[in-house]
PDB file of N, CA and C in Angstrom:
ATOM      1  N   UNK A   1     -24.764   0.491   5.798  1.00  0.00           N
ATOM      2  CA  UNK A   1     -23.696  -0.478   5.649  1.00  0.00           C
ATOM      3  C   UNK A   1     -23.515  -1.214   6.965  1.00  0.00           C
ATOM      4  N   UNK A   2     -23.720  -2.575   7.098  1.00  0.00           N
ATOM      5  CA  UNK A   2     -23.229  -3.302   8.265  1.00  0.00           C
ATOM      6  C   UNK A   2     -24.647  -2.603   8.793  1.00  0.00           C
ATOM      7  N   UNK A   3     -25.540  -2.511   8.752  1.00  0.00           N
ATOM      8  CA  UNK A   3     -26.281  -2.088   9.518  1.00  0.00           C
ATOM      9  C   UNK A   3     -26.692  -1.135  10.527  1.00  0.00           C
ATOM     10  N   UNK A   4     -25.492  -0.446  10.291  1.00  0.00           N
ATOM     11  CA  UNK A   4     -25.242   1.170  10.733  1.00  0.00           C
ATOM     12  C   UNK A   4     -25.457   2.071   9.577  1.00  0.00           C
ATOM     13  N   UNK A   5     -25.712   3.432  10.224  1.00  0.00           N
ATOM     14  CA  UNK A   5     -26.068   4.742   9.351  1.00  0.00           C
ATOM     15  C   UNK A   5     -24.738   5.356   9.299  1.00  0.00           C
ATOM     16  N   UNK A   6     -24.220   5.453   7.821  1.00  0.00           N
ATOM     17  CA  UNK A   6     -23.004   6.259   7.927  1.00  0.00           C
ATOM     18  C   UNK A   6     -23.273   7.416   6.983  1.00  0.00           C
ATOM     19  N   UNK A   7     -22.790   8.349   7.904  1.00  0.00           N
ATOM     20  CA  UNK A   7     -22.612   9.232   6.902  1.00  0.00           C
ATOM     21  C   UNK A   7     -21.459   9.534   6.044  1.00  0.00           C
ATOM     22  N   UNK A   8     -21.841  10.169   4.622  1.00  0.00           N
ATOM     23  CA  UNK A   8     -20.038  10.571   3.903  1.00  0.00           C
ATOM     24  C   UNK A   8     -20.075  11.909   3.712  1.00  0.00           C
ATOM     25  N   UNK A   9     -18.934  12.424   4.223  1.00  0.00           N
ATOM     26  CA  UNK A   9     -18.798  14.273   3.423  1.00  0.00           C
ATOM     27  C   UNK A   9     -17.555  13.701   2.700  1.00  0.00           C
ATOM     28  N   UNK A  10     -17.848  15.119   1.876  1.00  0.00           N
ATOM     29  CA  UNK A  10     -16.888  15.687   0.710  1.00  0.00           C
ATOM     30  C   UNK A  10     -16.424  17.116   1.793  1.00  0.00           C
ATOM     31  N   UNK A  11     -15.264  16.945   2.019  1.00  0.00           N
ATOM     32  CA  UNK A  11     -14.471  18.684   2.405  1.00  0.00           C
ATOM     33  C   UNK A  11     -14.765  19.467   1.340  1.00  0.00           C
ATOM     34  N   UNK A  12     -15.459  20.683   1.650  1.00  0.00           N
ATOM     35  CA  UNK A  12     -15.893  21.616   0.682  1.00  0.00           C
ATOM     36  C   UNK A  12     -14.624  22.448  -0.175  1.00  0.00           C
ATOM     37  N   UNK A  13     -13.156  21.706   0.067  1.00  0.00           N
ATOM     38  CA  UNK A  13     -12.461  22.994  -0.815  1.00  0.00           C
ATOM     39  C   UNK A  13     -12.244  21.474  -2.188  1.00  0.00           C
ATOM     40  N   UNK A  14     -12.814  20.360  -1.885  1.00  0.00           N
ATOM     41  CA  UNK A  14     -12.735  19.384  -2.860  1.00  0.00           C
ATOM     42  C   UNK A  14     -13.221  19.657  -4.435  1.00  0.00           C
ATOM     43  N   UNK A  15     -12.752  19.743  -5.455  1.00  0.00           N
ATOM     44  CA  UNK A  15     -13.745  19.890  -6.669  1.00  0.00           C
ATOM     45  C   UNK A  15     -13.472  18.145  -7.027  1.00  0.00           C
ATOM     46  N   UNK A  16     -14.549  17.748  -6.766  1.00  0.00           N
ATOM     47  CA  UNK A  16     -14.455  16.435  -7.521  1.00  0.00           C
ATOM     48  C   UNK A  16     -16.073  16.345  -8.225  1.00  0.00           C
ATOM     49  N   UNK A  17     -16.052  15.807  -9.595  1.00  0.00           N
ATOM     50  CA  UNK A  17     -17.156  15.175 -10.144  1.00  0.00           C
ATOM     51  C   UNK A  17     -17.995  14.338  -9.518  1.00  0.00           C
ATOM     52  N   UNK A  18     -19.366  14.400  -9.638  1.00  0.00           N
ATOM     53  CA  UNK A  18     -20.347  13.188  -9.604  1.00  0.00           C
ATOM     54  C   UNK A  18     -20.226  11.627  -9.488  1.00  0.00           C
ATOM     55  N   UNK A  19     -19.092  11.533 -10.688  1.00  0.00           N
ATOM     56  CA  UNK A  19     -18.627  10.168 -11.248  1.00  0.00           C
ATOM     57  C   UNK A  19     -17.563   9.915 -10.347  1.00  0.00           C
ATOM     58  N   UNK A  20     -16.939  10.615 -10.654  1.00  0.00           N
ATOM     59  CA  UNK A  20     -15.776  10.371  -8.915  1.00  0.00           C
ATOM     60  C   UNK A  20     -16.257  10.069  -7.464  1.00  0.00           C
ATOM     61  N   UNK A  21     -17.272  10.931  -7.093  1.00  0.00           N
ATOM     62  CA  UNK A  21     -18.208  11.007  -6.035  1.00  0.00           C
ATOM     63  C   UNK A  21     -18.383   9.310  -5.932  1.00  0.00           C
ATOM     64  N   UNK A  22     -19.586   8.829  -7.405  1.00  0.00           N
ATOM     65  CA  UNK A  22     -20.166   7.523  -6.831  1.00  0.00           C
ATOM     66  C   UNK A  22     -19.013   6.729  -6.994  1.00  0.00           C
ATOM     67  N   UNK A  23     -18.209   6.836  -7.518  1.00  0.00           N
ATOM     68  CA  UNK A  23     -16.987   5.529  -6.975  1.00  0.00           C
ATOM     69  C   UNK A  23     -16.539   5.296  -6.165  1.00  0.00           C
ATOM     70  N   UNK A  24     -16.575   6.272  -5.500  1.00  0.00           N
ATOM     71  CA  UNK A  24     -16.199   6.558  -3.890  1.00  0.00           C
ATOM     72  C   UNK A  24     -17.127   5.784  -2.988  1.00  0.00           C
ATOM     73  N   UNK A  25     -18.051   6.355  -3.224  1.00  0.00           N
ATOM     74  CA  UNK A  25     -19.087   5.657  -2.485  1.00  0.00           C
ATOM     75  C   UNK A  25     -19.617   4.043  -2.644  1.00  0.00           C
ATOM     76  N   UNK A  26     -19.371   3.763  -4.169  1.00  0.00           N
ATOM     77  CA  UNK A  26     -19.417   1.868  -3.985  1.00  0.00           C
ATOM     78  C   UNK A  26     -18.186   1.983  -3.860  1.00  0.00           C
ATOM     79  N   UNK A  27     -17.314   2.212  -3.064  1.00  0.00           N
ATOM     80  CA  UNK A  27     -15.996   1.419  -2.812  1.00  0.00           C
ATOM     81  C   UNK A  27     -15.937   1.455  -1.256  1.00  0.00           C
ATOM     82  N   UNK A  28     -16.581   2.663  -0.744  1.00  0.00           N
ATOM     83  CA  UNK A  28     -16.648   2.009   0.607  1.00  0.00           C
ATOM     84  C   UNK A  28     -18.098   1.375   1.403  1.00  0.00           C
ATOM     85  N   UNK A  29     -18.862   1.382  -0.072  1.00  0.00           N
ATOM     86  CA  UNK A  29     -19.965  -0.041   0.132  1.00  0.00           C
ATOM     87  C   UNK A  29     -19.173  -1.656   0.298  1.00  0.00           C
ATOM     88  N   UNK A  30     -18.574  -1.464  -0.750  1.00  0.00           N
ATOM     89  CA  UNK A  30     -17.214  -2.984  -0.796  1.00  0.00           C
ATOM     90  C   UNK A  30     -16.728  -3.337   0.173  1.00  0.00           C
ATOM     91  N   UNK A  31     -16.067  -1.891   1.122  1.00  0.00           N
ATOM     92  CA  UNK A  31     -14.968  -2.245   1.976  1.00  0.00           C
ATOM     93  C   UNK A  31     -15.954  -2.734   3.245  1.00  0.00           C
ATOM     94  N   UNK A  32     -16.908  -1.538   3.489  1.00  0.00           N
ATOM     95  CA  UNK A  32     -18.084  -2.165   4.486  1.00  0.00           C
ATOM     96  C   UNK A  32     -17.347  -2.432   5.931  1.00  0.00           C
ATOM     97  N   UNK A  33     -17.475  -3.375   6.696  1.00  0.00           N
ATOM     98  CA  UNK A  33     -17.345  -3.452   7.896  1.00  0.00           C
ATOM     99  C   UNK A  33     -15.484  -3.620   8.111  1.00  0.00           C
ATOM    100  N   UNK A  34     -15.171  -3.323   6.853  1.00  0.00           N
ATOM    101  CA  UNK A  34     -13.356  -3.033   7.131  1.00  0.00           C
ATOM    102  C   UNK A  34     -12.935  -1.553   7.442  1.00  0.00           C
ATOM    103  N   UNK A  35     -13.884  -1.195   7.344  1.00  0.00           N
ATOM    104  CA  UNK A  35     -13.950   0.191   7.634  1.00  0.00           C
ATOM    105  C   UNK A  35     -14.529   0.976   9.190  1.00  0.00           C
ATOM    106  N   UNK A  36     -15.489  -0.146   9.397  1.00  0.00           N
ATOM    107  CA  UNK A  36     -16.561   0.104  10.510  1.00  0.00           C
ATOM    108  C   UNK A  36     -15.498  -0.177  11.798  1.00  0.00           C
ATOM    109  N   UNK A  37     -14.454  -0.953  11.734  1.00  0.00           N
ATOM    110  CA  UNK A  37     -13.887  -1.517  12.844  1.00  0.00           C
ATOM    111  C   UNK A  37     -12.752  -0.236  13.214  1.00  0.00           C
ATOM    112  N   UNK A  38     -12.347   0.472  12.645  1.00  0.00           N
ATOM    113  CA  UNK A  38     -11.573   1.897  13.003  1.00  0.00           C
ATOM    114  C   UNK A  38     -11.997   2.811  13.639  1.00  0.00           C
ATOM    115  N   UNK A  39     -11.106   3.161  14.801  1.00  0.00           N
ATOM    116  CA  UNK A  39     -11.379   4.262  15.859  1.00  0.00           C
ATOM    117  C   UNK A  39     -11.804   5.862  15.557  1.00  0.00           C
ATOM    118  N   UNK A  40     -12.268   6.308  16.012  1.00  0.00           N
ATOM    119  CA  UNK A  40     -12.540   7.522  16.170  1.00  0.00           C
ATOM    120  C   UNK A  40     -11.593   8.323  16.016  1.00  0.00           C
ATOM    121  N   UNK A  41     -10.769   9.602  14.570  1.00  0.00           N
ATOM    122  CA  UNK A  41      -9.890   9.955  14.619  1.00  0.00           C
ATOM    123  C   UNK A  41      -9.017   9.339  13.830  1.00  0.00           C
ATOM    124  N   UNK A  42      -9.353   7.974  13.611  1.00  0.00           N
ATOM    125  CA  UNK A  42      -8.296   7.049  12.090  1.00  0.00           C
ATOM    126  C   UNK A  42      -8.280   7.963  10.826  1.00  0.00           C
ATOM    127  N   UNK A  43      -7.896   7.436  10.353  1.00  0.00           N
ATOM    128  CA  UNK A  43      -7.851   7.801   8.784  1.00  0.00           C
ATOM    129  C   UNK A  43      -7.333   6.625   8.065  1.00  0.00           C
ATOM    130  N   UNK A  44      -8.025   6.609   6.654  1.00  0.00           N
ATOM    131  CA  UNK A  44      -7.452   5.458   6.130  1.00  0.00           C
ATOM    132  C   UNK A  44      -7.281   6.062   4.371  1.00  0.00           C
ATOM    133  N   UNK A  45      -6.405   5.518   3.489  1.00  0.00           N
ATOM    134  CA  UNK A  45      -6.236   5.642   2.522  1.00  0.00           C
ATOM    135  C   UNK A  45      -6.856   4.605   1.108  1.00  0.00           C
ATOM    136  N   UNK A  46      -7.582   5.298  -0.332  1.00  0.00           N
ATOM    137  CA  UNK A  46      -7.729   4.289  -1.028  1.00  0.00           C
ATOM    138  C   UNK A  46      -7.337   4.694  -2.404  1.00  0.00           C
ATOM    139  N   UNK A  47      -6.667   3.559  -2.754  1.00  0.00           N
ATOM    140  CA  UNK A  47      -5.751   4.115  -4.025  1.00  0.00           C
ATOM    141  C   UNK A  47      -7.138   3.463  -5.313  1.00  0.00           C
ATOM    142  N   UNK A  48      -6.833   4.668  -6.413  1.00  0.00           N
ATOM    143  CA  UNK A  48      -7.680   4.188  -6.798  1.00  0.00           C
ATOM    144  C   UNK A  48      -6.884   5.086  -8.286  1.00  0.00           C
ATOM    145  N   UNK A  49      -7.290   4.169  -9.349  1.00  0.00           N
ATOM    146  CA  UNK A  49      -6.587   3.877 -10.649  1.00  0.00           C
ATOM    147  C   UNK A  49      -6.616   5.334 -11.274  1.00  0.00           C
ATOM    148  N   UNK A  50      -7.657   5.546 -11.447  1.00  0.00           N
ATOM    149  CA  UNK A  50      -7.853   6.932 -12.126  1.00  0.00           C
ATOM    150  C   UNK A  50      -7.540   8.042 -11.199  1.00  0.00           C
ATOM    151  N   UNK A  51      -8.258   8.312  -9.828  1.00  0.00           N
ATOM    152  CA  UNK A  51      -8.108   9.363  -9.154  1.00  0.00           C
ATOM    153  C   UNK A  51      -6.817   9.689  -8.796  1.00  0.00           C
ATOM    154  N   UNK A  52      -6.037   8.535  -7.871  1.00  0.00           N
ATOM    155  CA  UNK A  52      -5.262   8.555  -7.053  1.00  0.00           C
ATOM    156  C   UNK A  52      -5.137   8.060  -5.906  1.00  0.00           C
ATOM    157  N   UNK A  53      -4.603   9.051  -5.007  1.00  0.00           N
ATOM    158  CA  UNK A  53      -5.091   8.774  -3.536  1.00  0.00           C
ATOM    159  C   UNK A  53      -6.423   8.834  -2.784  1.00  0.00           C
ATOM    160  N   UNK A  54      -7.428   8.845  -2.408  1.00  0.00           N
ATOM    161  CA  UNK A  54      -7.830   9.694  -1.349  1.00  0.00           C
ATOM    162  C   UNK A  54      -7.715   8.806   0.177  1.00  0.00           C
ATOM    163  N   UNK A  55      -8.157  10.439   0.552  1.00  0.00           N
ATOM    164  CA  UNK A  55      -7.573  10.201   1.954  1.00  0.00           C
ATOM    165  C   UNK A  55      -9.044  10.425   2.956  1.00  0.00           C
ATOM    166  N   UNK A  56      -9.634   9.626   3.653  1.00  0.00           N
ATOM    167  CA  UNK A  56     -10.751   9.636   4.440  1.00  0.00           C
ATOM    168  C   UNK A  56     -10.122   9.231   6.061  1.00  0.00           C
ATOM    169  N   UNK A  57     -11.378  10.048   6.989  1.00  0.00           N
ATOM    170  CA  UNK A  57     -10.944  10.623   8.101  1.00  0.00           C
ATOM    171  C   UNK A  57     -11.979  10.242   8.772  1.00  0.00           C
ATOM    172  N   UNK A  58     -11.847   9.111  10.172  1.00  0.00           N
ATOM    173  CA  UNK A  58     -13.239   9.072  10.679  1.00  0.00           C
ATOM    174  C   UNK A  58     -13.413   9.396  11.809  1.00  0.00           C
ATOM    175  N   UNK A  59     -15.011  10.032  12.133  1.00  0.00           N
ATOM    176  CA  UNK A  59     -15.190  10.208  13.055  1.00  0.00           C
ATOM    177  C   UNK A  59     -16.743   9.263  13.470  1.00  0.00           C
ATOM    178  N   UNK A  60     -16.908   8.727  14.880  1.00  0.00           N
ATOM    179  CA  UNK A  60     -17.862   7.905  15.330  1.00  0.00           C
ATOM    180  C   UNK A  60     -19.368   8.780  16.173  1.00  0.00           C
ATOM    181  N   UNK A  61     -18.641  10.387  16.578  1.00  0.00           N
ATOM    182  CA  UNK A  61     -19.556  10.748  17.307  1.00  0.00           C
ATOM    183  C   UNK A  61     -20.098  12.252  16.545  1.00  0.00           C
ATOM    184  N   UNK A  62     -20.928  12.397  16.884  1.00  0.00           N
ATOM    185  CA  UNK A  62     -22.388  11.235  17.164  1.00  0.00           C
ATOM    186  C   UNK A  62     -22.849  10.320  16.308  1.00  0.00           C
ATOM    187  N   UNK A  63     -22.356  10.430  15.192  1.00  0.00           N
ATOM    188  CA  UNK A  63     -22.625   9.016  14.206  1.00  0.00           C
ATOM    189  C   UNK A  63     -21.024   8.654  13.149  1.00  0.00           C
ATOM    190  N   UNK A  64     -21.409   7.439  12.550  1.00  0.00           N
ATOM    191  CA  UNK A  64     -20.672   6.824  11.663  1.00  0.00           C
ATOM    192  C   UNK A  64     -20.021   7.892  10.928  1.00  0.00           C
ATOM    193  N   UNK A  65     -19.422   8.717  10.877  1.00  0.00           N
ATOM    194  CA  UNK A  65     -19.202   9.551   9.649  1.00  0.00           C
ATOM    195  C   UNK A  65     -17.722   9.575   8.701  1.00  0.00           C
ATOM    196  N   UNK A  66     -17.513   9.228   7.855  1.00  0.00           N
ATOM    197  CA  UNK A  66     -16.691   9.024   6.802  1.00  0.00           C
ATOM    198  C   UNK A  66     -16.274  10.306   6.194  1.00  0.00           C
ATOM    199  N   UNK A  67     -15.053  11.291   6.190  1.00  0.00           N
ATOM    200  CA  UNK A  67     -14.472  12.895   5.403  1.00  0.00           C
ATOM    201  C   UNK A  67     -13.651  12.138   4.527  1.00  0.00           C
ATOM    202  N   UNK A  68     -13.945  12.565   3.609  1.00  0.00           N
ATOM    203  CA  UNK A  68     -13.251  12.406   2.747  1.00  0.00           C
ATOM    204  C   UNK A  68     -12.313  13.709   2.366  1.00  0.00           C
ATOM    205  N   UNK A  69     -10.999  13.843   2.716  1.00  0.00           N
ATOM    206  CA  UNK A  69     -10.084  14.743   3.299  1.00  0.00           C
ATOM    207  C   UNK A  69      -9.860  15.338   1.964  1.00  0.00           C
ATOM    208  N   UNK A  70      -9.015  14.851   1.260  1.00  0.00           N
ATOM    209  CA  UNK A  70      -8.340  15.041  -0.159  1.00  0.00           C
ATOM    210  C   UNK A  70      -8.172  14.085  -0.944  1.00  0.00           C
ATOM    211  N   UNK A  71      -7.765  14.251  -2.163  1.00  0.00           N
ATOM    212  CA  UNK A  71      -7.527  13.253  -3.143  1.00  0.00           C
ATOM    213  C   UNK A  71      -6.031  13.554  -3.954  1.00  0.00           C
ATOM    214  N   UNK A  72      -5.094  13.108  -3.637  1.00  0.00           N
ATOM    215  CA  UNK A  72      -3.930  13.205  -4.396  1.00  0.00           C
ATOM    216  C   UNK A  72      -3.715  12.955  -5.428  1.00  0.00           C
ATOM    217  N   UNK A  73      -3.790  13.345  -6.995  1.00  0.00           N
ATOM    218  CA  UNK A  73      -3.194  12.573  -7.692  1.00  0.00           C
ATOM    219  C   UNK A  73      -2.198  12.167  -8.088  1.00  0.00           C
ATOM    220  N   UNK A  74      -1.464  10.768  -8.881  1.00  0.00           N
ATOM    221  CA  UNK A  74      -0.470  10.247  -9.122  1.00  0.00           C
ATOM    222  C   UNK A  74       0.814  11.478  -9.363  1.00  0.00           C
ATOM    223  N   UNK A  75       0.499  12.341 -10.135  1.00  0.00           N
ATOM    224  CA  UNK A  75       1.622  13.429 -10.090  1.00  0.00           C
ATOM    225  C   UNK A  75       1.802  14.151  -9.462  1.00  0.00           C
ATOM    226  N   UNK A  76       1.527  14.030  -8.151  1.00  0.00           N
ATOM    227  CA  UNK A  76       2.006  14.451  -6.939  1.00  0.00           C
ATOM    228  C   UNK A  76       2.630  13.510  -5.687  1.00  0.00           C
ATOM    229  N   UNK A  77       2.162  12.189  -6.017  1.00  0.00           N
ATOM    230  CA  UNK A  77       3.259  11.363  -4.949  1.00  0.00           C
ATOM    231  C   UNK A  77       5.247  11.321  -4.996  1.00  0.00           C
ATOM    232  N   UNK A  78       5.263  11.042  -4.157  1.00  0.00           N
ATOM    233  CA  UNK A  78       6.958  11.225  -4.522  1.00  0.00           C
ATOM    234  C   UNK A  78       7.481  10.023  -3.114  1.00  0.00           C
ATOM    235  N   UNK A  79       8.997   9.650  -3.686  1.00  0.00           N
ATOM    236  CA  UNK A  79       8.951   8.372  -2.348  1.00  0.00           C
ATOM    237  C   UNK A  79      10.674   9.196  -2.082  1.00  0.00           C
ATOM    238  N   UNK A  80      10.848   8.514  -0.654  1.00  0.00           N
ATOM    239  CA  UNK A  80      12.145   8.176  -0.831  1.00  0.00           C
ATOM    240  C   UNK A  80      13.186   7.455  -0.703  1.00  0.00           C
ATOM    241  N   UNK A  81      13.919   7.688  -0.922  1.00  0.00           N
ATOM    242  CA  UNK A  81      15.203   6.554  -1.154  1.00  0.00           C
ATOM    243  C   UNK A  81      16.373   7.038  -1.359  1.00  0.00           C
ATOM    244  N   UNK A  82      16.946   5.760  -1.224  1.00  0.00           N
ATOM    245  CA  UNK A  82      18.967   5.915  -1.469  1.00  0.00           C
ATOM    246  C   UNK A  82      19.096   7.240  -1.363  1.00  0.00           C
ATOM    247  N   UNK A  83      19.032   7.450  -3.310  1.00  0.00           N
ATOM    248  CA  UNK A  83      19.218   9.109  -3.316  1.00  0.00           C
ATOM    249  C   UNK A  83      18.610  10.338  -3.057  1.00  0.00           C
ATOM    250  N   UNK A  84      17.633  10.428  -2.305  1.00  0.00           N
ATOM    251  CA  UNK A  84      16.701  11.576  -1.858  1.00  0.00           C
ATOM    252  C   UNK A  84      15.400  10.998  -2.007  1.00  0.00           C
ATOM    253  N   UNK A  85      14.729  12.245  -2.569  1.00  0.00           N
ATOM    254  CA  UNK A  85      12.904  11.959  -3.066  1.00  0.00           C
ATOM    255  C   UNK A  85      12.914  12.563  -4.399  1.00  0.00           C
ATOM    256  N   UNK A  86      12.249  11.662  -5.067  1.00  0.00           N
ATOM    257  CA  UNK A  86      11.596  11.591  -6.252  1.00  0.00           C
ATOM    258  C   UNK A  86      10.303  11.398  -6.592  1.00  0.00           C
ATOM    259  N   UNK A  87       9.829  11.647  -7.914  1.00  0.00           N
ATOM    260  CA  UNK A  87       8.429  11.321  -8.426  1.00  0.00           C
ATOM    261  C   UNK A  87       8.298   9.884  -8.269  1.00  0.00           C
ATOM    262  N   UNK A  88       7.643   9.236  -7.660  1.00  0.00           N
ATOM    263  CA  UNK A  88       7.016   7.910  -7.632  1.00  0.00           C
ATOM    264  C   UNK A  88       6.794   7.577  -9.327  1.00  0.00           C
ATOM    265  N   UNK A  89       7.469   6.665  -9.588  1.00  0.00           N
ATOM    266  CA  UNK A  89       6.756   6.010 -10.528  1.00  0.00           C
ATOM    267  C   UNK A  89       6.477   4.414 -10.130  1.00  0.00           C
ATOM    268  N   UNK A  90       5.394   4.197 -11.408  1.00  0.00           N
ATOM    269  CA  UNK A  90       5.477   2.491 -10.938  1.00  0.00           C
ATOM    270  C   UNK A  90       6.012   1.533 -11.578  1.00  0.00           C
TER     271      UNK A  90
END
């Protein structure tokens, strides 16, 4: 991507599918060099319809590498407000 070698992990306590897997992966083919420009130690979030959250973690040394931390799903976000915290809805 961008002409750099990146690597991606999956955190091994992750159970995610195949199909989950490659969506992941063309989505941060898409994002590409919006991604490449973040420090060493960022993390960035991508919401995504079916899954949820996930949450990816980068590190630059010794190479490009992309963790993909966790994946939240929708019935577990919660916001808050006025009256406390609640289930996020949309």
């Amino acid at each position: 991507m961008d002409g750099t070698n990146w690597i991606i992990r999956f955190s091994p306590h992750l159970q995610i599918d195949d199909d989950d897997k490659e969506i992941i992966i063309k989505s941060l083919t898409e994002l590409g060099g919006k991604v490449a420009g973040h420090s060493h130690g960022d993390s960035f979030l991508f919401f995504d319809q079916k899954m949820g959250v996930v949450v990816f973690r980068i590190e630059k040394v010794p190479s490009f590498i992309l963790t993909v931390s966790t994946i939240v799903p929708k019935d577990q976000w919660f916001v808050r407000n006025h009256s406390g915290i609640e289930p996020y809805k949309e």
